[in-house]
C-alpha atoms as a PDB file:
ATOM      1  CA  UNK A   1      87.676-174.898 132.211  1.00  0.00           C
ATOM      2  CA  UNK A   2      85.715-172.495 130.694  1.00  0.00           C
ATOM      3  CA  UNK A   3      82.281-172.922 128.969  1.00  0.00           C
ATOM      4  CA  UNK A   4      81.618-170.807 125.816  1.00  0.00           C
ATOM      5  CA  UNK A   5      79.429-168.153 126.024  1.00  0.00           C
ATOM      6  CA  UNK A   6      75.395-169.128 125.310  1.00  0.00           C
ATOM      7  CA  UNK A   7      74.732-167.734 121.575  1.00  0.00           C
ATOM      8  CA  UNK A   8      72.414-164.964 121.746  1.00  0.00           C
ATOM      9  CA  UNK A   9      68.716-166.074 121.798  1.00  0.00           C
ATOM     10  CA  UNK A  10      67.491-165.635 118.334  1.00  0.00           C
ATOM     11  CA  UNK A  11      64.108-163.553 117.835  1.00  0.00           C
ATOM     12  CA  UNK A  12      61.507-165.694 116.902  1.00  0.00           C
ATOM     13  CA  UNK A  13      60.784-166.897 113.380  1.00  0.00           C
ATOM     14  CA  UNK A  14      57.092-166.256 111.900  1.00  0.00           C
ATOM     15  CA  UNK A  15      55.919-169.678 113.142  1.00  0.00           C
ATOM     16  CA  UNK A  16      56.349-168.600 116.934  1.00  0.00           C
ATOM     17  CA  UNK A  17      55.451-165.172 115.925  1.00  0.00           C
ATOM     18  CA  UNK A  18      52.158-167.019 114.491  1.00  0.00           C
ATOM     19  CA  UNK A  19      52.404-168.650 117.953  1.00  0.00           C
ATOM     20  CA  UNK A  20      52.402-165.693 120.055  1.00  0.00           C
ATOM     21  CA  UNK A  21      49.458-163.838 118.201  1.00  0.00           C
ATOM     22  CA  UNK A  22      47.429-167.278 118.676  1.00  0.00           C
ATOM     23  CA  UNK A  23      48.339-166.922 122.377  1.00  0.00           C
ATOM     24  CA  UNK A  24      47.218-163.410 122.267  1.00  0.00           C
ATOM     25  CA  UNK A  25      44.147-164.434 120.949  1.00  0.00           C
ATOM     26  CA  UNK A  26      43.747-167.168 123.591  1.00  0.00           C
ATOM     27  CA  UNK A  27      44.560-164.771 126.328  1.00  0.00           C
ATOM     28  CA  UNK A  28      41.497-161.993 125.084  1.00  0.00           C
ATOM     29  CA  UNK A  29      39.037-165.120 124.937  1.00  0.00           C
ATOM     30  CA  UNK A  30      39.834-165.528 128.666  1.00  0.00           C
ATOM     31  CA  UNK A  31      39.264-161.701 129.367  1.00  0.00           C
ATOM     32  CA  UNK A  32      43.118-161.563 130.026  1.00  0.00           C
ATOM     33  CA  UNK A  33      43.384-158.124 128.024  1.00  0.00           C
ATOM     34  CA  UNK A  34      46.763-157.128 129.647  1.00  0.00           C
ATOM     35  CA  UNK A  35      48.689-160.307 128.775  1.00  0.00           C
ATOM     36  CA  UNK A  36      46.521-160.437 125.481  1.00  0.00           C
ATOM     37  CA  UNK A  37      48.016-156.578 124.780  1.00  0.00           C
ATOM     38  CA  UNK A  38      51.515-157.207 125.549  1.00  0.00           C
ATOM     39  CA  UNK A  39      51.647-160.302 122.996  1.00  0.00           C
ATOM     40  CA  UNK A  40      50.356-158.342 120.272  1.00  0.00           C
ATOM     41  CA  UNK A  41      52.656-155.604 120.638  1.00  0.00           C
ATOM     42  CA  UNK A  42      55.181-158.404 120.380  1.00  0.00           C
ATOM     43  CA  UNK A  43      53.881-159.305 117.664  1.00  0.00           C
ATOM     44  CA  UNK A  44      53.545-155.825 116.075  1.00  0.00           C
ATOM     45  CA  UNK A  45      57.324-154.583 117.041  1.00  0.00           C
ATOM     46  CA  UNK A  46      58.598-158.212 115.161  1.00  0.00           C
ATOM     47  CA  UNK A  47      56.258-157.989 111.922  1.00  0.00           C
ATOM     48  CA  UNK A  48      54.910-154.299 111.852  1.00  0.00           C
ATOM     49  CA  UNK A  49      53.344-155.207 108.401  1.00  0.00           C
ATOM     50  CA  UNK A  50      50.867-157.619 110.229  1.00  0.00           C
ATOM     51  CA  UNK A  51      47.685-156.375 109.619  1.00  0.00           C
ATOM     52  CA  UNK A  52      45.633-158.957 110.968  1.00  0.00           C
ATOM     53  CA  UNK A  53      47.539-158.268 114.541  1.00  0.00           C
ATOM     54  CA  UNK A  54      46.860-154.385 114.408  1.00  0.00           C
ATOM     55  CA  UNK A  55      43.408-155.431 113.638  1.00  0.00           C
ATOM     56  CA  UNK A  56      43.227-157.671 116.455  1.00  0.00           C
ATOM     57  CA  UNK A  57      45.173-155.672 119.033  1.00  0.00           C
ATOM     58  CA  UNK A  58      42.346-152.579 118.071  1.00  0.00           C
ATOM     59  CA  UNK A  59      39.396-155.201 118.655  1.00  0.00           C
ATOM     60  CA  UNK A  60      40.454-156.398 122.056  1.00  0.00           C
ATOM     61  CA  UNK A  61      40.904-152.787 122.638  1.00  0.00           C
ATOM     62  CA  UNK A  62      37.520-151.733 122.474  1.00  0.00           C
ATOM     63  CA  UNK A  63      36.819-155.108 124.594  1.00  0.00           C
ATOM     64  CA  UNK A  64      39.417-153.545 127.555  1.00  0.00           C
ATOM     65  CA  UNK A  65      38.848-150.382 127.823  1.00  0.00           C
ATOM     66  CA  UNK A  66      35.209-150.675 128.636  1.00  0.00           C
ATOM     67  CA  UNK A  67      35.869-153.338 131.141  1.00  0.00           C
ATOM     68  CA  UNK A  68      38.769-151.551 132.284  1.00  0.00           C
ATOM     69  CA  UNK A  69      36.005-147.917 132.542  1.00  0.00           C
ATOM     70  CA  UNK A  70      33.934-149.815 134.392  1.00  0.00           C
ATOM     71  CA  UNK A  71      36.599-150.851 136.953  1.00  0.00           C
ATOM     72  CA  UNK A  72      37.296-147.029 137.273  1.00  0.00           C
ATOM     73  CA  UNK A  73      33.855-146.226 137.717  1.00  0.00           C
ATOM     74  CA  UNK A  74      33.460-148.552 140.661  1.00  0.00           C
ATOM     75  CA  UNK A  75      36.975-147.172 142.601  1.00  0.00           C
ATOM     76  CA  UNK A  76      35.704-143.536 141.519  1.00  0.00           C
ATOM     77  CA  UNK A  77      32.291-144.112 143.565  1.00  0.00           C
ATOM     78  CA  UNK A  78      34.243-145.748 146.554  1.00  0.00           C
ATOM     79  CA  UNK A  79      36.224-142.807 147.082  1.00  0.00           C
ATOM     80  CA  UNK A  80      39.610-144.505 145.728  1.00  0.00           C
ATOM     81  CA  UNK A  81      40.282-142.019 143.825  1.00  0.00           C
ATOM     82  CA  UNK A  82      44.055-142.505 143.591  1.00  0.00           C
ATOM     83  CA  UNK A  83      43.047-146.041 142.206  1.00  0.00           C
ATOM     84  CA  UNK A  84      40.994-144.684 140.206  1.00  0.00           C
ATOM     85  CA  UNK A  85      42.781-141.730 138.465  1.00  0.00           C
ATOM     86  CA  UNK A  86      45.358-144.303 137.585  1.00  0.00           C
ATOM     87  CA  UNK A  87      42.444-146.501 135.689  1.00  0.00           C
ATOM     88  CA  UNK A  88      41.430-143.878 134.002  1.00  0.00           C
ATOM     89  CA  UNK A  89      45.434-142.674 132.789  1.00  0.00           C
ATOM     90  CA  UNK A  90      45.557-146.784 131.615  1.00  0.00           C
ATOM     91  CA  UNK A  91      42.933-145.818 129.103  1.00  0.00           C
ATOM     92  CA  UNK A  92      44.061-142.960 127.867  1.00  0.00           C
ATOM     93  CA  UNK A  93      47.522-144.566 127.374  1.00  0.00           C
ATOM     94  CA  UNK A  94      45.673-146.943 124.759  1.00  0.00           C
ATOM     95  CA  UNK A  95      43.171-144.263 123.528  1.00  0.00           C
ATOM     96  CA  UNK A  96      44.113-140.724 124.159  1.00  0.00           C
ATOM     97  CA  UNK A  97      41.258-139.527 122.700  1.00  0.00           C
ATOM     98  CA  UNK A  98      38.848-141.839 124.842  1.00  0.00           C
ATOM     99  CA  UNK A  99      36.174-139.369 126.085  1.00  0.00           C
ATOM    100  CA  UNK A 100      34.206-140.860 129.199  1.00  0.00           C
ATOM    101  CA  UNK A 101      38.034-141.920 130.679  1.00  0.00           C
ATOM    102  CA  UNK A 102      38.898-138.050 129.973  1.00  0.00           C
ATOM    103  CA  UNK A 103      35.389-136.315 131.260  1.00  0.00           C
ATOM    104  CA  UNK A 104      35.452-138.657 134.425  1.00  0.00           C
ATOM    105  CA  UNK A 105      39.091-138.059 135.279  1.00  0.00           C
ATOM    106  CA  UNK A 106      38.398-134.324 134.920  1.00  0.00           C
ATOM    107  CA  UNK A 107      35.570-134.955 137.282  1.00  0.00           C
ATOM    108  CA  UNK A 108      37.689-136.472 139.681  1.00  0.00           C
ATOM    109  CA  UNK A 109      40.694-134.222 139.932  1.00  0.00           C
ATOM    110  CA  UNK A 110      37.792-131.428 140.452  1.00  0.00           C
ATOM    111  CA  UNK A 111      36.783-133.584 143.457  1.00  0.00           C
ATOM    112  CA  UNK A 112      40.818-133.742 144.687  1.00  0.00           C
ATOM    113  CA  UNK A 113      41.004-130.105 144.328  1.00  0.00           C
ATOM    114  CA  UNK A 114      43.437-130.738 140.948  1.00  0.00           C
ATOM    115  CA  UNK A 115      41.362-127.879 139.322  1.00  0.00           C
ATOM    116  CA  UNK A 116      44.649-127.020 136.568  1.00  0.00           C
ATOM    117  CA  UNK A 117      44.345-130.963 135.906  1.00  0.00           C
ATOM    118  CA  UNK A 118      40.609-130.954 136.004  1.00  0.00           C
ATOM    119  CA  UNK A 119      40.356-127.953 133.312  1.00  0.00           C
ATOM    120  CA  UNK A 120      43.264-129.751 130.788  1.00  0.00           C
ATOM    121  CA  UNK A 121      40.715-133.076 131.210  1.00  0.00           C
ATOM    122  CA  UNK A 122      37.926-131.184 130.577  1.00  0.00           C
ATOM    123  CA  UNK A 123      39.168-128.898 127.583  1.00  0.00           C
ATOM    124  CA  UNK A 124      40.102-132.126 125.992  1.00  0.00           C
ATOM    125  CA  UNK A 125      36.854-134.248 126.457  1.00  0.00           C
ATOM    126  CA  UNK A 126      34.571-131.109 125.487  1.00  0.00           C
ATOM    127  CA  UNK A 127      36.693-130.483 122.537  1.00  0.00           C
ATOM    128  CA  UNK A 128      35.744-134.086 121.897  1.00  0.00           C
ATOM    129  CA  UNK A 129      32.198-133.710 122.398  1.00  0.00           C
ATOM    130  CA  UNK A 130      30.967-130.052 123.353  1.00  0.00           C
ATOM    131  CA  UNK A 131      27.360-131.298 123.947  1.00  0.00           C
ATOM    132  CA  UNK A 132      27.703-132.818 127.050  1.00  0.00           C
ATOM    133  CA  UNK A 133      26.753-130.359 130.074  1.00  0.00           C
ATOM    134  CA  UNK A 134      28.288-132.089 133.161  1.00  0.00           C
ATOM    135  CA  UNK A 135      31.802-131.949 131.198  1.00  0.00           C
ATOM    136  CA  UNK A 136      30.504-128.190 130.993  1.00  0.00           C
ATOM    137  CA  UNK A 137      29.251-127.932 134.737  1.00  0.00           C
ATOM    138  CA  UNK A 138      32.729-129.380 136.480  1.00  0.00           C
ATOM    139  CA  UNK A 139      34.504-127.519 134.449  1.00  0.00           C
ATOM    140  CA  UNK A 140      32.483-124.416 135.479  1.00  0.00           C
ATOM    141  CA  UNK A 141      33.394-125.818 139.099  1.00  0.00           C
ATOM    142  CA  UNK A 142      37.238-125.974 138.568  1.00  0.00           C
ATOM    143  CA  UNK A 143      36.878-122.282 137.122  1.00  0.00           C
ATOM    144  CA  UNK A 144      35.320-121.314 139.982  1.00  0.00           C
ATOM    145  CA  UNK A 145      37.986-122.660 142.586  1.00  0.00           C
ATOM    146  CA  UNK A 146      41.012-120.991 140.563  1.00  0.00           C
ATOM    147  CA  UNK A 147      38.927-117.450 140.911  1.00  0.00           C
ATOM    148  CA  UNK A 148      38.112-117.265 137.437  1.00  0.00           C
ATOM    149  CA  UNK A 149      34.164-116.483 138.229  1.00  0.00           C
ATOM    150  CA  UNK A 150      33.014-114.844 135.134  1.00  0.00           C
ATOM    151  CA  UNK A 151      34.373-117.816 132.773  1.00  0.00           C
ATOM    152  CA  UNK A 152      33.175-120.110 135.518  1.00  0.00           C
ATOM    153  CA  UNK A 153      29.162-118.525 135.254  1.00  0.00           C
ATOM    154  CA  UNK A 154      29.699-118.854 131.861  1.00  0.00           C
ATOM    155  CA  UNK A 155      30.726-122.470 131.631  1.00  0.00           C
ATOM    156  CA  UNK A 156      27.297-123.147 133.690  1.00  0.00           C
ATOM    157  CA  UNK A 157      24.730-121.229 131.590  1.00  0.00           C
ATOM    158  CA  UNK A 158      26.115-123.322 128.277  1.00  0.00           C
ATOM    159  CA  UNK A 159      26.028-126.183 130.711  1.00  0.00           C
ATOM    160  CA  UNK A 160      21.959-125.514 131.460  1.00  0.00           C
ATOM    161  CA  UNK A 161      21.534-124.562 127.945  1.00  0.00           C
ATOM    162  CA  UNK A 162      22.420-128.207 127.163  1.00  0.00           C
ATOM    163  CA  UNK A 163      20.330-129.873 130.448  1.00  0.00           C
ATOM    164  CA  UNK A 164      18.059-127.214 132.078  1.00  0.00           C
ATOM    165  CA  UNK A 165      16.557-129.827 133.793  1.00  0.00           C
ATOM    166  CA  UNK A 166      19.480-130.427 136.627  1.00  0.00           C
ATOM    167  CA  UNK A 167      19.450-129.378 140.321  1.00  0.00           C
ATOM    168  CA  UNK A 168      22.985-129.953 140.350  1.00  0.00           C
ATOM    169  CA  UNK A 169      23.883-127.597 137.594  1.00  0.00           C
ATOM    170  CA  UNK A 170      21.342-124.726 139.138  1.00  0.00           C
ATOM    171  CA  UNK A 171      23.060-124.823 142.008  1.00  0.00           C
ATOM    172  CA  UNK A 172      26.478-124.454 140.873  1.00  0.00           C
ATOM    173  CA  UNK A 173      25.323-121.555 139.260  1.00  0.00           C
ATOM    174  CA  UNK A 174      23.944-119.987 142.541  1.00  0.00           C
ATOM    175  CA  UNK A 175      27.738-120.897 144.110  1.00  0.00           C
ATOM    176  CA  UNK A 176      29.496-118.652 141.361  1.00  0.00           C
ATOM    177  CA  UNK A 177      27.006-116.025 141.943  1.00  0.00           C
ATOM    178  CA  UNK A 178      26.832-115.502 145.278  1.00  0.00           C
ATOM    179  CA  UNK A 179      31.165-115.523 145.027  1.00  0.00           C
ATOM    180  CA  UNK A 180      30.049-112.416 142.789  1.00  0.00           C
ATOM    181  CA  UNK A 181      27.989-111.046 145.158  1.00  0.00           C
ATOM    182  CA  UNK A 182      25.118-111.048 142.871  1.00  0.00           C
ATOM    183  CA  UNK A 183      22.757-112.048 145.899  1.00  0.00           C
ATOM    184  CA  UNK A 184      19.872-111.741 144.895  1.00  0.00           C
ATOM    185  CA  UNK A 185      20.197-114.030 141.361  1.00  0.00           C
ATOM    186  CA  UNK A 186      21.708-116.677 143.258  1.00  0.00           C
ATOM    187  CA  UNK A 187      19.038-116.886 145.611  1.00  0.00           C
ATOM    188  CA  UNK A 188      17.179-117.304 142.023  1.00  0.00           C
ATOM    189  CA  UNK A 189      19.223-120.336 140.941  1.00  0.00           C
ATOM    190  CA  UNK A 190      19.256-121.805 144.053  1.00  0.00           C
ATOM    191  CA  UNK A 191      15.315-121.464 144.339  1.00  0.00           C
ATOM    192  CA  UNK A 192      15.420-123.296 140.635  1.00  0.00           C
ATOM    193  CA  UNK A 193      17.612-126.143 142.025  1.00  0.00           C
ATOM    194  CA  UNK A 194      15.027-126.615 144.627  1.00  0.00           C
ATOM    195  CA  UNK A 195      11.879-126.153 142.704  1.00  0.00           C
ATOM    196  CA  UNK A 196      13.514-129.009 140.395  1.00  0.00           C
ATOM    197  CA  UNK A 197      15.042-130.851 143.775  1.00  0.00           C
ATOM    198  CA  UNK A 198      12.906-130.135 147.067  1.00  0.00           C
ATOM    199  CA  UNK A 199      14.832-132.677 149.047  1.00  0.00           C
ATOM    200  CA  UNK A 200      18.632-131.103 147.745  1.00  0.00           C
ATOM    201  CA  UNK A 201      20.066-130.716 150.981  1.00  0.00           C
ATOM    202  CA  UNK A 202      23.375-128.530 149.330  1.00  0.00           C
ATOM    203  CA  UNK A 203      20.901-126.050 147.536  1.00  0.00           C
ATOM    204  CA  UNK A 204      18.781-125.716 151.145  1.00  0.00           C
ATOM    205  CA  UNK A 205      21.615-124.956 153.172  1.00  0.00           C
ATOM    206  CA  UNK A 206      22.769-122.843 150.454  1.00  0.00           C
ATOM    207  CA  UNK A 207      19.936-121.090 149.959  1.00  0.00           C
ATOM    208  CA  UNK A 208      20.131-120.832 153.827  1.00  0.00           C
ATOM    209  CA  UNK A 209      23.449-118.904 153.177  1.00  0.00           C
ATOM    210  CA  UNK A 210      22.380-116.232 150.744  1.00  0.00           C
ATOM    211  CA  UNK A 211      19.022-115.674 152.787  1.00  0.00           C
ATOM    212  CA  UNK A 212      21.659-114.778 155.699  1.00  0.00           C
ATOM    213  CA  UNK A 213      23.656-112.469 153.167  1.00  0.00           C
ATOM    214  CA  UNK A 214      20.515-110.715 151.991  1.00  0.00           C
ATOM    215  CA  UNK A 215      19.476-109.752 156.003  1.00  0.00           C
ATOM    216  CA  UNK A 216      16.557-112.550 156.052  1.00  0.00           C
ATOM    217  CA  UNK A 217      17.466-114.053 159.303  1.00  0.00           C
ATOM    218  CA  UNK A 218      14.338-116.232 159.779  1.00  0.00           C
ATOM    219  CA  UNK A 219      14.328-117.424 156.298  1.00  0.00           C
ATOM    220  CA  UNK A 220      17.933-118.222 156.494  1.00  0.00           C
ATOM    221  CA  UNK A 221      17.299-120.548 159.588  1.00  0.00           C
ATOM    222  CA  UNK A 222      14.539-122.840 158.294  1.00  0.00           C
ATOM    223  CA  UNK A 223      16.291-123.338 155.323  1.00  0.00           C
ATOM    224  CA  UNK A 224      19.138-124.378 157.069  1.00  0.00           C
ATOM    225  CA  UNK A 225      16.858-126.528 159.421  1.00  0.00           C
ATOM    226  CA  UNK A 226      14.920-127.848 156.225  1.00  0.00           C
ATOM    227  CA  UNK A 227      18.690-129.149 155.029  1.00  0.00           C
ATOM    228  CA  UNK A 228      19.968-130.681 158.545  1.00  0.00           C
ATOM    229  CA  UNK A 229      16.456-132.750 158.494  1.00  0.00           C
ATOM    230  CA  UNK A 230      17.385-134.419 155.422  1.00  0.00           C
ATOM    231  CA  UNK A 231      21.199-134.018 155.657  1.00  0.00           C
ATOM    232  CA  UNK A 232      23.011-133.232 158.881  1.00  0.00           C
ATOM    233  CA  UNK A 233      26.136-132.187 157.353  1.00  0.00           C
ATOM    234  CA  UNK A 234      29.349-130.233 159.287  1.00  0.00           C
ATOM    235  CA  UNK A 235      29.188-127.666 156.826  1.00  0.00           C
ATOM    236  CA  UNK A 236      25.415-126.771 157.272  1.00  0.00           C
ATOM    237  CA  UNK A 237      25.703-126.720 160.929  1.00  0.00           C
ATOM    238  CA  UNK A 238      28.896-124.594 160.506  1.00  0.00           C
ATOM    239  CA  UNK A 239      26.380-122.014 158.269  1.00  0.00           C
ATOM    240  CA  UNK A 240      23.715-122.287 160.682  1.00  0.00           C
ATOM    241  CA  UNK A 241      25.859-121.445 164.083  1.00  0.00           C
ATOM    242  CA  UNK A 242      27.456-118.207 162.211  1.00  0.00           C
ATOM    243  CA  UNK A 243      24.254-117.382 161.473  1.00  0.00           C
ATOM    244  CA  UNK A 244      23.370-117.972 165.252  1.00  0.00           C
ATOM    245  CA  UNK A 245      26.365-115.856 166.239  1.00  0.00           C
ATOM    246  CA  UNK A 246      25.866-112.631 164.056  1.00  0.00           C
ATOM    247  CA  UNK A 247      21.906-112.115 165.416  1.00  0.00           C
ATOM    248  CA  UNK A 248      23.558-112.679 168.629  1.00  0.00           C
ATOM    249  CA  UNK A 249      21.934-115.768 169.661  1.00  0.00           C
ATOM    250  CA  UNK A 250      25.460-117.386 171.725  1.00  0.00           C
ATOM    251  CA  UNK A 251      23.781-120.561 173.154  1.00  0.00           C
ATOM    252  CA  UNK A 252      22.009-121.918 170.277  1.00  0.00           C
ATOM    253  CA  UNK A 253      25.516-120.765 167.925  1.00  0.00           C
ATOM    254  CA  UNK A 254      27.659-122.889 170.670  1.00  0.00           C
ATOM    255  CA  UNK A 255      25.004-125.326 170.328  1.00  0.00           C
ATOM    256  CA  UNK A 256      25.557-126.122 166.903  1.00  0.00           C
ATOM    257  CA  UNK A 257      29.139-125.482 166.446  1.00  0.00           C
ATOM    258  CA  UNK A 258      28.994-128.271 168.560  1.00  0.00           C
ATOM    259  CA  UNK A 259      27.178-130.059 166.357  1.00  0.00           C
ATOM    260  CA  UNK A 260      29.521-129.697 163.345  1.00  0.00           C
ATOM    261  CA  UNK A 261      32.550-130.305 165.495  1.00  0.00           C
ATOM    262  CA  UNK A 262      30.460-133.894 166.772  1.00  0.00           C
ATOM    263  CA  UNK A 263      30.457-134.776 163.354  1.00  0.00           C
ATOM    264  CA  UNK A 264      33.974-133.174 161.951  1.00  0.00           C
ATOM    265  CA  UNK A 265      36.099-132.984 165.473  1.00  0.00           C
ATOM    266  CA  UNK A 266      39.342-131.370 163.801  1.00  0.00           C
ATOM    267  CA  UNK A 267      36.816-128.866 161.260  1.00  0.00           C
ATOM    268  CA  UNK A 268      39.277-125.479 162.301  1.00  0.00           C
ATOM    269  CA  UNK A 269      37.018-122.613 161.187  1.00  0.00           C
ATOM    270  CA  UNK A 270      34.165-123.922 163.552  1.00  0.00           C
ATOM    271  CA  UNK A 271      37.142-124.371 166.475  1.00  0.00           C
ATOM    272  CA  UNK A 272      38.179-121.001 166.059  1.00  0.00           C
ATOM    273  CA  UNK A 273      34.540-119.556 165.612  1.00  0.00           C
ATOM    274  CA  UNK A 274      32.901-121.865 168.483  1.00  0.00           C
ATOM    275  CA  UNK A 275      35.996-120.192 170.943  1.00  0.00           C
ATOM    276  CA  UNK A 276      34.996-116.708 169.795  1.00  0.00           C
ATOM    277  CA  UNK A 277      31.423-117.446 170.837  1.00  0.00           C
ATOM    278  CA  UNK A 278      32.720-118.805 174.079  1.00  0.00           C
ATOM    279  CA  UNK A 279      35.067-115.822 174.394  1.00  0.00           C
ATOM    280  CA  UNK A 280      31.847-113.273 174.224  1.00  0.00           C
ATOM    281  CA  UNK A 281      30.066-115.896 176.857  1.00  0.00           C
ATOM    282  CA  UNK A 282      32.911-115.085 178.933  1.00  0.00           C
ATOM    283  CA  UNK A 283      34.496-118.534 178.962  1.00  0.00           C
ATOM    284  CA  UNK A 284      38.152-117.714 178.405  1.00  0.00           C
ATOM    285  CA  UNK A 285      39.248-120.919 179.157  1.00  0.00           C
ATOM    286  CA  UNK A 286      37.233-122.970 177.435  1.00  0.00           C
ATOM    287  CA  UNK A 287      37.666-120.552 174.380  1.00  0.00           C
ATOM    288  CA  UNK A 288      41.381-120.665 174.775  1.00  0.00           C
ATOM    289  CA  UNK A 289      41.136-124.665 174.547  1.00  0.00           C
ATOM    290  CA  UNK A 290      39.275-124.024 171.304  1.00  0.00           C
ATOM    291  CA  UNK A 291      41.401-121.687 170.028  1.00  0.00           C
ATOM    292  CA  UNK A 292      44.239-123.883 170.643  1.00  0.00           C
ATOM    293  CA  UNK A 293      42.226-126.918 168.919  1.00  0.00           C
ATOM    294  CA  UNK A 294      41.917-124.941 165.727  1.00  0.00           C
ATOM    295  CA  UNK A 295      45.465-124.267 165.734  1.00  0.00           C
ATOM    296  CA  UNK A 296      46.440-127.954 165.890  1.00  0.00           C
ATOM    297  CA  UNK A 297      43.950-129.221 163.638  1.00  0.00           C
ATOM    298  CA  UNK A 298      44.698-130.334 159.760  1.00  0.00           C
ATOM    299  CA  UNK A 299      44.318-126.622 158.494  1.00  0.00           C
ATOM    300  CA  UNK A 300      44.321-124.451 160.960  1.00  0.00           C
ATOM    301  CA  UNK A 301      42.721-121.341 159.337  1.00  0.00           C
ATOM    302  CA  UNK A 302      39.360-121.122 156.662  1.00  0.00           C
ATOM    303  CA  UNK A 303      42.372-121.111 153.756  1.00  0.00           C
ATOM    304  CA  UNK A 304      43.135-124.600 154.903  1.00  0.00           C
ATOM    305  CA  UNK A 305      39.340-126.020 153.752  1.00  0.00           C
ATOM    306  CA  UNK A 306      37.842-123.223 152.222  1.00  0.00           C
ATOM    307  CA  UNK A 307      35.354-121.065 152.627  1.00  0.00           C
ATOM    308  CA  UNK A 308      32.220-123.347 154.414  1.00  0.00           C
ATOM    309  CA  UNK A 309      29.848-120.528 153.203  1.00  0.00           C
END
């Protein structure tokens, strides 16, 4: 025989409606934001005219979203940035207009090489608040990276105008001019950085860099020494054996190609540039093994990671 069908379950009447914004209540008193949330939207799509639950749903709000930044924050500075990015979209599902979730998440997309993504972040959170200069300084970055290096410059200068005070922000400035060619002013900026920052290992071994583009060999080489005492990076040792290589010193070059390699095995450009080094030595072998390291390696060519200069 057949049963009759169930009747459709009815929605509820105000007293479970009353019910389910007490248990959304409840649930924010435990810190349970999410489940807290979901009953007041409930709550909200079956009596719209509820004030008291729009009221309540924008209080627990401001409760989340801070505890849900600060859960960002902490994936951010682990290097989860995947985690992270997708913290920081939460927020700005509940508060578009939420400006540390939009200034940090154009922060990190600059640091995953999203620099499109970074500059619609960025846009947004300075439109918000135009006084802030790292919004101003990453955004200068992500300008830089998509070629744009006259906006970029100027993005920095507002950026120090704001907080002339910052290594960091000096030395961005140096990077954009010395991708202009303008030598000689980012030497300036980078000598700022440092005069602000003695121990800043990026703005020593760039500094290091722009003393090798302006013919000041020496000078290039103990600022790139000064760096790898305080930060023995790939990339400095990278700078350091080019360096090495165009005054013609091949041992100490191999030397610290080796170095960088050590400490980055599949790093391509210092492959291919360690096997042209070994090439001149007259190691063909051992140049062709190098050669045929870069080739296998995650990029293969300086496009793949960028210029290390």
């Amino acid at each position: 025989m057949n049963l009759p069908a169930s009747p459709p379950t009815p929605f509820p009447h105000p007293s479970s409606v009353d019910e389910l914004h007490v248990m959304a209540l409840r649930s924010a008193d435990a810190r349970q934001y999410d489940e807290a949330l979901t009953h007041l939207d409930t709550v909200l799509l079956l009596e719209p005219e509820r004030d008291t639950a729009a009221g309540d749903r924008m209080r627990i709000l401001g409760a989340y979203n801070p505890a849900r930044l600060m859960l960002a924050l902490a994936l951010h500075q682990q290097s989860a940035f995947v985690a992270a990015a997708s913290v920081y979209r939460e927020i700005l599902d509940s508060d578009p207009d939420h400006y540390d979730a939009l200034q940090l998440l154009g922060a990190l997309a600059v640091q995953m090489g999203l620099f499109e993504s970074a500059l619609q972040c960025l846009d947004r959170a300075i439109a918000l608040r135009p006084d802030y200069a790292d919004a101003h300084s990453n955004r200068g970055i992500a300008l830089q990276e998509l070629g744009e290096l006259e906006a970029a410059l100027t993005s920095f200068d507002y950026a120090l105008s704001l907080k002339t005070d910052s290594p960091q922000i000096h030395n961005n400035r140096g990077n954009t001019l010395k991708a202009l060619r303008h030598y000689g002013q980012a030497l300036a900026s980078y000598e700022t950085a440092l005069s602000l920052s003695p121990d800043y290992a990026d703005a020593l071994s760039n500094r290091g860099s722009v003393l090798g583009l302006l013919n000041r060999p020496d000078e290039a080489l103990a600022s790139y020494d000064l760096a790898l005492r305080i930060d023995p990076s790939a990339r400095t040792w990278y700078n350091r054996a080019n360096l090495l290589k165009d005054s013609n010193a091949l041992d100490q070059a191999l030397a610290s190609y080796d170095q960088a390699l050590a400490l980055e095995p599949d790093f391509a450009p210092a492959l291919n540039n360690r096997g042209l080094v070994l090439q001149q030595m007259g190691h063909l072998e051992e140049a062709l093994a190098s050669f045929e390291r870069a080739l296998a390696s995650d990029a293969g060519t300086d496009c793949g990671r960028g210029s290390r200069q």
